[in-house]
Structure formats: structure tokens, C-alpha cells
PDB file of N, CA and C in Angstrom:
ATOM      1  N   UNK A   1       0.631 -16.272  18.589  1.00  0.00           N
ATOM      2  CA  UNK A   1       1.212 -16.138  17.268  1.00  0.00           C
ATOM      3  C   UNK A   1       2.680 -15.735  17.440  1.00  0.00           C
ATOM      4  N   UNK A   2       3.423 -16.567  16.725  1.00  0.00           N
ATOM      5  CA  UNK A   2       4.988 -16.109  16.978  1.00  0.00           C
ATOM      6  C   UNK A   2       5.474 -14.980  15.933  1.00  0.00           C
ATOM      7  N   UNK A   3       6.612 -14.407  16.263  1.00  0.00           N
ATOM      8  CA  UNK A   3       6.740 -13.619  15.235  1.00  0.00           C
ATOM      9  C   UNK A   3       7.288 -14.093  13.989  1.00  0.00           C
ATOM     10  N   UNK A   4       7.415 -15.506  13.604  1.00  0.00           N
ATOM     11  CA  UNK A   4       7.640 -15.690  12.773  1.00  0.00           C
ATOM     12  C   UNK A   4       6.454 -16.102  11.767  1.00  0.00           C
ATOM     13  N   UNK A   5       5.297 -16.449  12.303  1.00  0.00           N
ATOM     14  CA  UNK A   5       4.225 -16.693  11.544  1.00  0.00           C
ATOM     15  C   UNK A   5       3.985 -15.191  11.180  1.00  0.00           C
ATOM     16  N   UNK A   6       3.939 -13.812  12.168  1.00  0.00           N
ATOM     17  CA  UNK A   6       3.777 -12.686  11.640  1.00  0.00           C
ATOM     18  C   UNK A   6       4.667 -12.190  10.088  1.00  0.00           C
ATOM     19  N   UNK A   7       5.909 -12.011  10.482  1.00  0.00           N
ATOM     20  CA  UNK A   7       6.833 -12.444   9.382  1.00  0.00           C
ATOM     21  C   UNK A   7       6.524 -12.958   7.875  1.00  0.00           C
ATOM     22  N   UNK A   8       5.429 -14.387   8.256  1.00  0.00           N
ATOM     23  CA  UNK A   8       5.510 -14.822   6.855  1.00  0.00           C
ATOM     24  C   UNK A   8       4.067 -14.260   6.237  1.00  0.00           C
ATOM     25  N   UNK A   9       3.546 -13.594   7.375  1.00  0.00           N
ATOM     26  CA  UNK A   9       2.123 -13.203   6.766  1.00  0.00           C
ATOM     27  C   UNK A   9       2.244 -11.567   6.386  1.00  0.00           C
ATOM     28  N   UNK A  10       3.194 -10.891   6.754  1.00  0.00           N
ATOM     29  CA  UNK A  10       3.997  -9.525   5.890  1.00  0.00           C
ATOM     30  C   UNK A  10       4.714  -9.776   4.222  1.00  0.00           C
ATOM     31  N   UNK A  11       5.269 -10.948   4.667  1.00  0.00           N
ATOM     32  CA  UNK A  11       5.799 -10.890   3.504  1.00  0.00           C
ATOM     33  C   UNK A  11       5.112 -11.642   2.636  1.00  0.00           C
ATOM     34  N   UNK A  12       3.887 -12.594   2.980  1.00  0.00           N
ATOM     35  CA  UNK A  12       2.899 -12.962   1.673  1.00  0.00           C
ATOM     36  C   UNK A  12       1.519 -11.647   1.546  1.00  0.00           C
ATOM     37  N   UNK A  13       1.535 -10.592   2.466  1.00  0.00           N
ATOM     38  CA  UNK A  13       1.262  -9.332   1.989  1.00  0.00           C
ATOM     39  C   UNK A  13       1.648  -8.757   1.356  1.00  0.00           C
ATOM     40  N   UNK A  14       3.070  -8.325   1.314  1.00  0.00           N
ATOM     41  CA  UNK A  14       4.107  -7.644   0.446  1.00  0.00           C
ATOM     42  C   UNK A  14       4.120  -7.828  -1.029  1.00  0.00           C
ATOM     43  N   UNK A  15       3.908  -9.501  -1.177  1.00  0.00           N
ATOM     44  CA  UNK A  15       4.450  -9.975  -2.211  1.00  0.00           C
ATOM     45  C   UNK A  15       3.187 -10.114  -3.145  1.00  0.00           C
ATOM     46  N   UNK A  16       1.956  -9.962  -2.386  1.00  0.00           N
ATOM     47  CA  UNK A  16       0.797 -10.072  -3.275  1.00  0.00           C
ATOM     48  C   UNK A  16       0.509  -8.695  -3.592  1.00  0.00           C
ATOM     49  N   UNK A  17       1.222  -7.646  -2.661  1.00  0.00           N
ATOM     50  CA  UNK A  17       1.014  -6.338  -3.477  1.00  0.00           C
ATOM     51  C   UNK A  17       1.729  -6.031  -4.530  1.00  0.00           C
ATOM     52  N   UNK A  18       3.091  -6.402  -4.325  1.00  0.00           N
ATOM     53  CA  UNK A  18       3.855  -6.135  -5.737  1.00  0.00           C
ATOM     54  C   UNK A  18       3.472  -6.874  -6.726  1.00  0.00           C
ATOM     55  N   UNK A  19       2.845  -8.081  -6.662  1.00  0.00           N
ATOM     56  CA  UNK A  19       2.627  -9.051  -8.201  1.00  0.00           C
ATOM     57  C   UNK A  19       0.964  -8.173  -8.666  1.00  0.00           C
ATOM     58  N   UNK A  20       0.059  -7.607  -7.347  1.00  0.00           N
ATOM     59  CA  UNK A  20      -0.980  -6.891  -8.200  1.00  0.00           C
ATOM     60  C   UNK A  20      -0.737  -5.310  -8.843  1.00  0.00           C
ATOM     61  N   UNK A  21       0.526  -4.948  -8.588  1.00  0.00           N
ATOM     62  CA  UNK A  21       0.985  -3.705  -8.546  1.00  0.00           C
ATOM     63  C   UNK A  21       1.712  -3.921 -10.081  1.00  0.00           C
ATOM     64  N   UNK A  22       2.527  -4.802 -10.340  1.00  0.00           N
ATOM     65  CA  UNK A  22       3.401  -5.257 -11.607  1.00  0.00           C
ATOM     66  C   UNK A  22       2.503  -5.664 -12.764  1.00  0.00           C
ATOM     67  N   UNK A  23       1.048  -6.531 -12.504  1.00  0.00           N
ATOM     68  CA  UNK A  23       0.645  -7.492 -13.660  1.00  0.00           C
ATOM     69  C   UNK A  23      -1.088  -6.578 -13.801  1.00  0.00           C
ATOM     70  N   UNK A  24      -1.732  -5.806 -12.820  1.00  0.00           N
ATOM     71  CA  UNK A  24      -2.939  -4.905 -13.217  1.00  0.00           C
ATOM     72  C   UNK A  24      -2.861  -3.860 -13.917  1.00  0.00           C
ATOM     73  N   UNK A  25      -3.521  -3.622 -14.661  1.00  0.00           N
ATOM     74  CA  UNK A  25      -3.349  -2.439 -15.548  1.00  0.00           C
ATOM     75  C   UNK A  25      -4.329  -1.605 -15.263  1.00  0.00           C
ATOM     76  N   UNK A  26      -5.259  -1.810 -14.467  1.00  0.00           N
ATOM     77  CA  UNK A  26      -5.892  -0.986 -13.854  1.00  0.00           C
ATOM     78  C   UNK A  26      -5.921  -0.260 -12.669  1.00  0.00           C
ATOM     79  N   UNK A  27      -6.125   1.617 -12.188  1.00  0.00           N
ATOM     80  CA  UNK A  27      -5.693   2.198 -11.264  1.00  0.00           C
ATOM     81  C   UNK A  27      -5.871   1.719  -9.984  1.00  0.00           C
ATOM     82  N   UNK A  28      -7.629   1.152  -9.870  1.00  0.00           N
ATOM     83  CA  UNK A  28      -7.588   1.085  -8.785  1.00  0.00           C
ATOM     84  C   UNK A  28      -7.067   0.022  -8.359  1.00  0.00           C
ATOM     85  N   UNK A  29      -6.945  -1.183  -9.043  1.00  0.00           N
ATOM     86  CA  UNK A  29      -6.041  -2.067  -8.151  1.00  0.00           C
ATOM     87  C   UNK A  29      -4.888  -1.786  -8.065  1.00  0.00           C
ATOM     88  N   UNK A  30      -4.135  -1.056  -8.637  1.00  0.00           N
ATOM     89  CA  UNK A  30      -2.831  -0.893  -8.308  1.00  0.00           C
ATOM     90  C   UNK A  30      -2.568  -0.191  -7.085  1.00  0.00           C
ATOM     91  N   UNK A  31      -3.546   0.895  -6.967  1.00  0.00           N
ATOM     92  CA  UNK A  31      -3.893   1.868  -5.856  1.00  0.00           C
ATOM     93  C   UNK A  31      -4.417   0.974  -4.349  1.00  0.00           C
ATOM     94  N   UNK A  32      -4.538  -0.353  -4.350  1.00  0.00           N
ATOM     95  CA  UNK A  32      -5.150  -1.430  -3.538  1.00  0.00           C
ATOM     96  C   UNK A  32      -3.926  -2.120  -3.544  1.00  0.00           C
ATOM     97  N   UNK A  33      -3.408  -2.740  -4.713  1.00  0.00           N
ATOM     98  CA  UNK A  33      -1.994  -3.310  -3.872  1.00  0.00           C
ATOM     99  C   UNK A  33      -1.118  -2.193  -3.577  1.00  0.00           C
ATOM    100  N   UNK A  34      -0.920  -1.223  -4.113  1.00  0.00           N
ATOM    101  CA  UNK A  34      -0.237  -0.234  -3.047  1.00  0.00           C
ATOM    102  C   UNK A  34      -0.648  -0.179  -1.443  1.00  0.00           C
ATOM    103  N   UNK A  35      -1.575  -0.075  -0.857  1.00  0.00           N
ATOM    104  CA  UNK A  35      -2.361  -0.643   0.154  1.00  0.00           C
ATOM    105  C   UNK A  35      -1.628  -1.496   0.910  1.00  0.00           C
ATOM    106  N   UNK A  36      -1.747  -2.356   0.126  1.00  0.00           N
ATOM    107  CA  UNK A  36      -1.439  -3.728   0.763  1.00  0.00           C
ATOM    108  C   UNK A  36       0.234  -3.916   1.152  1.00  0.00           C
ATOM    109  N   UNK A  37       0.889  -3.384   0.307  1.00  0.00           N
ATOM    110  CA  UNK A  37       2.348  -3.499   0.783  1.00  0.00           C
ATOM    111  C   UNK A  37       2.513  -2.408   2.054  1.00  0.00           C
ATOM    112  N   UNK A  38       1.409  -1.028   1.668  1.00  0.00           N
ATOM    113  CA  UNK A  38       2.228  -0.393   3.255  1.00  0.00           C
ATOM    114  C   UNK A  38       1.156  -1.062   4.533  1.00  0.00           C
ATOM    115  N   UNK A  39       0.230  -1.909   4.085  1.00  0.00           N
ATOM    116  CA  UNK A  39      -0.691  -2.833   5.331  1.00  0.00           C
ATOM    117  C   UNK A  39       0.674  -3.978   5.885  1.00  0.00           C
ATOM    118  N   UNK A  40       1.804  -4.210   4.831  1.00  0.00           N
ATOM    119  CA  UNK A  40       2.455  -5.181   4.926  1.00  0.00           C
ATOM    120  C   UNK A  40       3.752  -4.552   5.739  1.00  0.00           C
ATOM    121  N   UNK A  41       3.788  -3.295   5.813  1.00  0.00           N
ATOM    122  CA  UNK A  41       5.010  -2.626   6.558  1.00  0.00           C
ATOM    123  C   UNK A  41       4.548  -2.877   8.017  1.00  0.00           C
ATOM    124  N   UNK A  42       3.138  -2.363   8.163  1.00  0.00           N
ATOM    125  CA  UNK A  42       2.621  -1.875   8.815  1.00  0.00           C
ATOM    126  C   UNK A  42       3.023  -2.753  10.227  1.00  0.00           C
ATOM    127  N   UNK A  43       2.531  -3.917   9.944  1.00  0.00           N
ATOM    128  CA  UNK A  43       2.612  -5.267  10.396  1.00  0.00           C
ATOM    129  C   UNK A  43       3.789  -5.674  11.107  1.00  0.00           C
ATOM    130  N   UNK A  44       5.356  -5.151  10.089  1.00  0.00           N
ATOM    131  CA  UNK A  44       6.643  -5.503  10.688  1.00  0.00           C
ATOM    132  C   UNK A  44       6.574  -4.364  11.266  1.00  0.00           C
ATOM    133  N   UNK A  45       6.263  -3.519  11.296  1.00  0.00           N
ATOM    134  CA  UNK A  45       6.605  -2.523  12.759  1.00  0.00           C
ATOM    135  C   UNK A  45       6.150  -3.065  13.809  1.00  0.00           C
ATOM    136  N   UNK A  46       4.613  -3.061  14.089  1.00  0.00           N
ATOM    137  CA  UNK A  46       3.607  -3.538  14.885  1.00  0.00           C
ATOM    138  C   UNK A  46       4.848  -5.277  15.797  1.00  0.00           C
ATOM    139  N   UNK A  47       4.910  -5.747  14.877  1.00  0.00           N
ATOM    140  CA  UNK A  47       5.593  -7.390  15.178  1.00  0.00           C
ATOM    141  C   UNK A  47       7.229  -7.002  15.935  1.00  0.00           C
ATOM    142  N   UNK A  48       7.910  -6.378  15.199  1.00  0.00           N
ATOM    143  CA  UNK A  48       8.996  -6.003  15.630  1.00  0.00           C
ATOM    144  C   UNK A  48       8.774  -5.254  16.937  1.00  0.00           C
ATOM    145  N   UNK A  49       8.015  -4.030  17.238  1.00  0.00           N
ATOM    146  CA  UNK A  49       8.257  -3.662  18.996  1.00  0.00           C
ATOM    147  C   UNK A  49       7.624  -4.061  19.700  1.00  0.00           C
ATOM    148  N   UNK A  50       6.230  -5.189  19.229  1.00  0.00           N
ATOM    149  CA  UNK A  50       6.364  -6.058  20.174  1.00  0.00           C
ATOM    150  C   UNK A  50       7.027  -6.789  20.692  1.00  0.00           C
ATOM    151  N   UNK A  51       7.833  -7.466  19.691  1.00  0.00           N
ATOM    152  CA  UNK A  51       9.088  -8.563  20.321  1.00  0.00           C
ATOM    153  C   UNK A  51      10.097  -7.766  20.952  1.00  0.00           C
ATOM    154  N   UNK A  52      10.570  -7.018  20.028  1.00  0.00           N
ATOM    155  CA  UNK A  52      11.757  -6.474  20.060  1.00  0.00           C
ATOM    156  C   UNK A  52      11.945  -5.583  21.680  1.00  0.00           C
ATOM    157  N   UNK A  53      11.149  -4.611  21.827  1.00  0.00           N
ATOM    158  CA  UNK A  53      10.883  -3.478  22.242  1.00  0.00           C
ATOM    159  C   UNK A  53       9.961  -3.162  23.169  1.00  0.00           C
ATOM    160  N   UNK A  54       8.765  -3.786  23.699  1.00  0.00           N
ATOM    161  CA  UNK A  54       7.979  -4.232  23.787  1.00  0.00           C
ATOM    162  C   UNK A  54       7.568  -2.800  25.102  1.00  0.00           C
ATOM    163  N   UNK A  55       8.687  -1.886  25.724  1.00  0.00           N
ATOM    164  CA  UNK A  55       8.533  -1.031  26.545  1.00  0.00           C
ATOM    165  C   UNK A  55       8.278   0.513  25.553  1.00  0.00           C
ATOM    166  N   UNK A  56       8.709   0.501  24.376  1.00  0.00           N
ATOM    167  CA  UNK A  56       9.092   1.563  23.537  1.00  0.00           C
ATOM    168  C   UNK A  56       7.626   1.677  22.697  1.00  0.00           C
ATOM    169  N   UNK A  57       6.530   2.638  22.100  1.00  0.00           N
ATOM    170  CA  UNK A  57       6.028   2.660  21.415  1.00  0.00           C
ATOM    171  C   UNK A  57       6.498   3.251  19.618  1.00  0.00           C
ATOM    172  N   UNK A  58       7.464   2.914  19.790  1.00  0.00           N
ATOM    173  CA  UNK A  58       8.361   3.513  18.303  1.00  0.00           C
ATOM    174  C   UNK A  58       7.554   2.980  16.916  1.00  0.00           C
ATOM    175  N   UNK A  59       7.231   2.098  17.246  1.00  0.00           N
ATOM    176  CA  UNK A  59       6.600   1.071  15.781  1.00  0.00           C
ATOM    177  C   UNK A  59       5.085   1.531  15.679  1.00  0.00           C
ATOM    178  N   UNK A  60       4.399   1.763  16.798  1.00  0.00           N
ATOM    179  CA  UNK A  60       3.525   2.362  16.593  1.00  0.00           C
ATOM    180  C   UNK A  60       3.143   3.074  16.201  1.00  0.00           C
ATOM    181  N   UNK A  61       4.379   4.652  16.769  1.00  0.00           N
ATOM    182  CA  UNK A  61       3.944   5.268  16.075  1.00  0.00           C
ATOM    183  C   UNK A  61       4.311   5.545  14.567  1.00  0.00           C
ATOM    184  N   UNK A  62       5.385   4.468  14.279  1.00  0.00           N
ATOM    185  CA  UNK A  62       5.802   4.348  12.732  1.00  0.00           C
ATOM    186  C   UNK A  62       4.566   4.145  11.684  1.00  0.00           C
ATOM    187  N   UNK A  63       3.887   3.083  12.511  1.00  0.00           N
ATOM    188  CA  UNK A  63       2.473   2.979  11.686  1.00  0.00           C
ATOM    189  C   UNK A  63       1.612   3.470  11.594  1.00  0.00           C
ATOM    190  N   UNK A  64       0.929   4.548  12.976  1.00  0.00           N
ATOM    191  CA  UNK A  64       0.103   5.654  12.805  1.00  0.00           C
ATOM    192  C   UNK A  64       0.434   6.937  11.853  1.00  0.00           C
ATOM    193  N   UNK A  65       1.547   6.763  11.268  1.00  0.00           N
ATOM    194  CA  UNK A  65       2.308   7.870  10.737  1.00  0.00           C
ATOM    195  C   UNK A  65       2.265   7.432   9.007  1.00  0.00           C
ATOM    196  N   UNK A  66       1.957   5.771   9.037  1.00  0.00           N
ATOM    197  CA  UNK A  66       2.154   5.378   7.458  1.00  0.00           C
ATOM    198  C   UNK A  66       1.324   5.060   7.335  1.00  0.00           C
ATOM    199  N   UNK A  67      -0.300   5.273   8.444  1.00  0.00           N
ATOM    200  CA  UNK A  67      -1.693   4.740   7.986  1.00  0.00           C
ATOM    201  C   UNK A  67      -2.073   6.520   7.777  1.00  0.00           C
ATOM    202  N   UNK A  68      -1.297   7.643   8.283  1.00  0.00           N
ATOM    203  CA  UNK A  68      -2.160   8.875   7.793  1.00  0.00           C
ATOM    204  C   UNK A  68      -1.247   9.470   6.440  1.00  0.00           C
ATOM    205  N   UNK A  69      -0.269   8.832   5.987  1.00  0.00           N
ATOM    206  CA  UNK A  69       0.193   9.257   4.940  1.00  0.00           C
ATOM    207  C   UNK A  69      -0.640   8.041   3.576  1.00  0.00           C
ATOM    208  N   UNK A  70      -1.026   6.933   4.275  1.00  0.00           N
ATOM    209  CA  UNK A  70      -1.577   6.162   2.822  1.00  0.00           C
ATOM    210  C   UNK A  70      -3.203   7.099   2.770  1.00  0.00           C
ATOM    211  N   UNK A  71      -3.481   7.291   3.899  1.00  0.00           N
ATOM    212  CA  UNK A  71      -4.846   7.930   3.696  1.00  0.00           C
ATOM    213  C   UNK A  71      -4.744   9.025   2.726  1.00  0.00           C
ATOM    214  N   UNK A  72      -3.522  10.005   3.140  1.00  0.00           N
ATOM    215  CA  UNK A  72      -3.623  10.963   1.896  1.00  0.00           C
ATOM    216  C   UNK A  72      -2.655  10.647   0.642  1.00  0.00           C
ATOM    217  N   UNK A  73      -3.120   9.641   0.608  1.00  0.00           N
ATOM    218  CA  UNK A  73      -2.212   8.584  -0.921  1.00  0.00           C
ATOM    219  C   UNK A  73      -3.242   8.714  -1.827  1.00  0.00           C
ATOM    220  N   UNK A  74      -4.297   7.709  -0.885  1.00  0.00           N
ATOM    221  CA  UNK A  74      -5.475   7.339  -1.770  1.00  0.00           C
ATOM    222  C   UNK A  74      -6.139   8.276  -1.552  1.00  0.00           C
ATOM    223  N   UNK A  75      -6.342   9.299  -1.121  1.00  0.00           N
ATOM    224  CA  UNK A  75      -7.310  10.615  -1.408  1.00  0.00           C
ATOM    225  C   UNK A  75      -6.903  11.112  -2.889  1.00  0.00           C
ATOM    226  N   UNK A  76      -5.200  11.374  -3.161  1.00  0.00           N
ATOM    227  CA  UNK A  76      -4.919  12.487  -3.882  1.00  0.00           C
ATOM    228  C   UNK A  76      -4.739  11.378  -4.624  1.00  0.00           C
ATOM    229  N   UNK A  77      -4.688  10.072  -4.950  1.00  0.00           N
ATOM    230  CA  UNK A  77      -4.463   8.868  -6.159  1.00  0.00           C
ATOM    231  C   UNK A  77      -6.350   8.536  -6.681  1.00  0.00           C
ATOM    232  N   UNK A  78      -6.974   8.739  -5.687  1.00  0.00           N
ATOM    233  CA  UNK A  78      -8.491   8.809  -6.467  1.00  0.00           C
ATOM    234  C   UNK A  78      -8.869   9.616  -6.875  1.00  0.00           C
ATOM    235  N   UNK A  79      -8.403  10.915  -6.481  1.00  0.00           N
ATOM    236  CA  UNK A  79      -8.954  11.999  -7.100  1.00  0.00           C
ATOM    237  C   UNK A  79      -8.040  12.026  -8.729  1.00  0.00           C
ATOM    238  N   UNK A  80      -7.310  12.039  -8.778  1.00  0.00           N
ATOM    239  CA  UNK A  80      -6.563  11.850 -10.290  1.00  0.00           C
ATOM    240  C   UNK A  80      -7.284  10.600 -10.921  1.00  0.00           C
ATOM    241  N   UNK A  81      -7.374   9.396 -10.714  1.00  0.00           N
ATOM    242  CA  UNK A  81      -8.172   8.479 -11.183  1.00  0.00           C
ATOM    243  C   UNK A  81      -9.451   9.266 -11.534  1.00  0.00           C
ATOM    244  N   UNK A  82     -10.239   9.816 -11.159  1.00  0.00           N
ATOM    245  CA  UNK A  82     -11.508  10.794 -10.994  1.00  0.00           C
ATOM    246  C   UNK A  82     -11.350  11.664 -11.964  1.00  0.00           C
ATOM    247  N   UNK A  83     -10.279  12.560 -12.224  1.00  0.00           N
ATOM    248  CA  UNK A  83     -10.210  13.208 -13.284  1.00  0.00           C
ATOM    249  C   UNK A  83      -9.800  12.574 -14.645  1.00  0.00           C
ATOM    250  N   UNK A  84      -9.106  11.090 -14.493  1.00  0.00           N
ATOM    251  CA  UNK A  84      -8.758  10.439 -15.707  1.00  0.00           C
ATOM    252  C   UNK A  84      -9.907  10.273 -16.478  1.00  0.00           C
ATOM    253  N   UNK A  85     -10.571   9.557 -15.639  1.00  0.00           N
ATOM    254  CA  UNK A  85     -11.682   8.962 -15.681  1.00  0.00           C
ATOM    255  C   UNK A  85     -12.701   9.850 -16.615  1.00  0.00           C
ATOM    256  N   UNK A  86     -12.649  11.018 -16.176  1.00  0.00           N
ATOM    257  CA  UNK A  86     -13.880  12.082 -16.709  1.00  0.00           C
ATOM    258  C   UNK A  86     -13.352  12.215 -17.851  1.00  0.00           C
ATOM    259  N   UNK A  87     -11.812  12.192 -18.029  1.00  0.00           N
ATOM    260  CA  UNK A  87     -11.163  13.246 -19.775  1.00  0.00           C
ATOM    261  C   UNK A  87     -11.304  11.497 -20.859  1.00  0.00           C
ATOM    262  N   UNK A  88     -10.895  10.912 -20.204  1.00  0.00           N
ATOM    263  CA  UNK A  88     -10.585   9.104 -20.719  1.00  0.00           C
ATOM    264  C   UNK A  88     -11.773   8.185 -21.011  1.00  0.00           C
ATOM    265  N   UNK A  89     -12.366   8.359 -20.105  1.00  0.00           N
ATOM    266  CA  UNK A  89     -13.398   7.089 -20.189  1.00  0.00           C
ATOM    267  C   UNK A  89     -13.154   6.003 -19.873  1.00  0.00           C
ATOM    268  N   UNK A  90     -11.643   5.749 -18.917  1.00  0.00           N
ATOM    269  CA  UNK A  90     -10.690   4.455 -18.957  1.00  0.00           C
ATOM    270  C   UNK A  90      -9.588   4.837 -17.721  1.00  0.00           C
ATOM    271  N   UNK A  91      -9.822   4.180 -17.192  1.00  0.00           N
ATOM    272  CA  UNK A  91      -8.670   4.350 -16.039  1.00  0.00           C
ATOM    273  C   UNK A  91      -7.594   2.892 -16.479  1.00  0.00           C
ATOM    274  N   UNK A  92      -7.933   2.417 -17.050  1.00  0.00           N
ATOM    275  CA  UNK A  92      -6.337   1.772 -17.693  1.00  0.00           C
ATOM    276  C   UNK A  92      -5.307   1.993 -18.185  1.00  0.00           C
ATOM    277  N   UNK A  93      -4.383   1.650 -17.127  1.00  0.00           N
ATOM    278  CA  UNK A  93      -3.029   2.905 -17.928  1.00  0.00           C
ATOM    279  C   UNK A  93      -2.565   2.921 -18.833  1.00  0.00           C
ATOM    280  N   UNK A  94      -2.559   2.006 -19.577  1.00  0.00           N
ATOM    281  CA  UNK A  94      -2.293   1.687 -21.459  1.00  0.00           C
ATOM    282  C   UNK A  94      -2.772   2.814 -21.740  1.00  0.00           C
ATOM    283  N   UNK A  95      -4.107   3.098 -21.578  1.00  0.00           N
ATOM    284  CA  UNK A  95      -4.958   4.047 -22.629  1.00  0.00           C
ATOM    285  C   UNK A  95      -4.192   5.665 -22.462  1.00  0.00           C
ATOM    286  N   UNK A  96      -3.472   5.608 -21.225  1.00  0.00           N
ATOM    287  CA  UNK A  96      -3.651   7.245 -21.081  1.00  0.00           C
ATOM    288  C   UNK A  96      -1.785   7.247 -21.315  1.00  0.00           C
ATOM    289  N   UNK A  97      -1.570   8.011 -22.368  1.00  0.00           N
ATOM    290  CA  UNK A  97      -0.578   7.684 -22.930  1.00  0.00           C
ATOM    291  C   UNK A  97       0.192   9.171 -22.698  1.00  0.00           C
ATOM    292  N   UNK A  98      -0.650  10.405 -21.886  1.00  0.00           N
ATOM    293  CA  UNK A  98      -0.154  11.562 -21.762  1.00  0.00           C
ATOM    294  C   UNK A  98       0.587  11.686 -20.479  1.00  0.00           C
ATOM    295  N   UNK A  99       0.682  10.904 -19.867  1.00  0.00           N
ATOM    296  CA  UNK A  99       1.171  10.892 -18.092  1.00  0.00           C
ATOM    297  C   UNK A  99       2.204  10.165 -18.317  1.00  0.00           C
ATOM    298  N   UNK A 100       2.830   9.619 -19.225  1.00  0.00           N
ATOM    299  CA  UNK A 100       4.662   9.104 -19.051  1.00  0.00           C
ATOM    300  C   UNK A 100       5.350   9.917 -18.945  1.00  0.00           C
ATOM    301  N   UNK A 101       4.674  11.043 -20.041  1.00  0.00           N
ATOM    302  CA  UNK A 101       6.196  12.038 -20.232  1.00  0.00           C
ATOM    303  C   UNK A 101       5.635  13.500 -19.364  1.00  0.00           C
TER     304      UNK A 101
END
């Protein structure tokens, strides 16, 4: 796999997280394409010190570092979904009209 096929498969990650992130109105998918764009970082690190760098583990550990910060993303983003959920009855963000301001 070259790094340019990697390349185009980050950035049709990227881009399917931001269009489910922009057009769902619901948490958890947004909380899933959030996911998906830092799965899509993840990738150009991983791709980049292989090519790039290939003696250096720098990207690695860029990504072990942005797979234990999404972990406590979606811990502390479900648990609020969890409490919406209980006061709401609706995790659609239309409905919950107290969290803008």
C-alpha cells in the first residue's frame, strides 16, 4: 500500500466524519463521527513515520496518545448523553435547548 492510497483513505475518513458530525442530530453519531476523524488522524501519523521516519517512533506515539484521549472523550461524552437521556427522553440536540447557553 503506498502512502498515497493511505492518504486518500484518511481523508475519505475525515471527510465522512465531518459530513456525519455537520448533518446528524443525534449524540451518538456525532460522538462516532467524532471517532472517525481522530481514527482519520490516527492513520496520517501511523503513514507519515512510516514513510517519513521510519527509524523514529514519534507518530506512534502521537497516536497512542490520541487513542487514550478519545477513550476518555467517549467515556465523559456518554456519560452526559446518559444523563440527557434520563432528564430528556431524547438525545437529539434540537430537543435540549438548555446546553447552548
Amino acid at each position: 500500500m503506498t502512502i498515497t492510497q493511505i492518504l486518500f483513505l484518511s481523508t475519505a475518513l475525515f471527510f465522512i466524519g465531518v459530513y456525519g458530525l455537520l448533518t446528524r442530530r443525534n449524540m451518538i453519531t456525532m460522538l462516532m463521527a467524532i471517532e472517525l476523524i481522530l481514527n482519520s488522524v490516527n492513520i496520517n501519523f501511523v503513514a507519515f513515520n512510516k514513510y517519513l521516519y521510519p527509524e523514529n517512533l514519534d507518530g506512534l506515539f502521537f497516536t497512542i496518545f490520541i487513542i487514550a484521549i478519545a477513550a476518555a472523550e467517549a467515556a465523559v461524552a456518554i456519560a452526559i448523553i446518559i444523563n440527557i437521556y434520563r432528564n430528556h427522553r431524547s438525545i437529539d440536540v434540537e430537543d435540549n435547548e438548555e446546553m447552548k447557553y
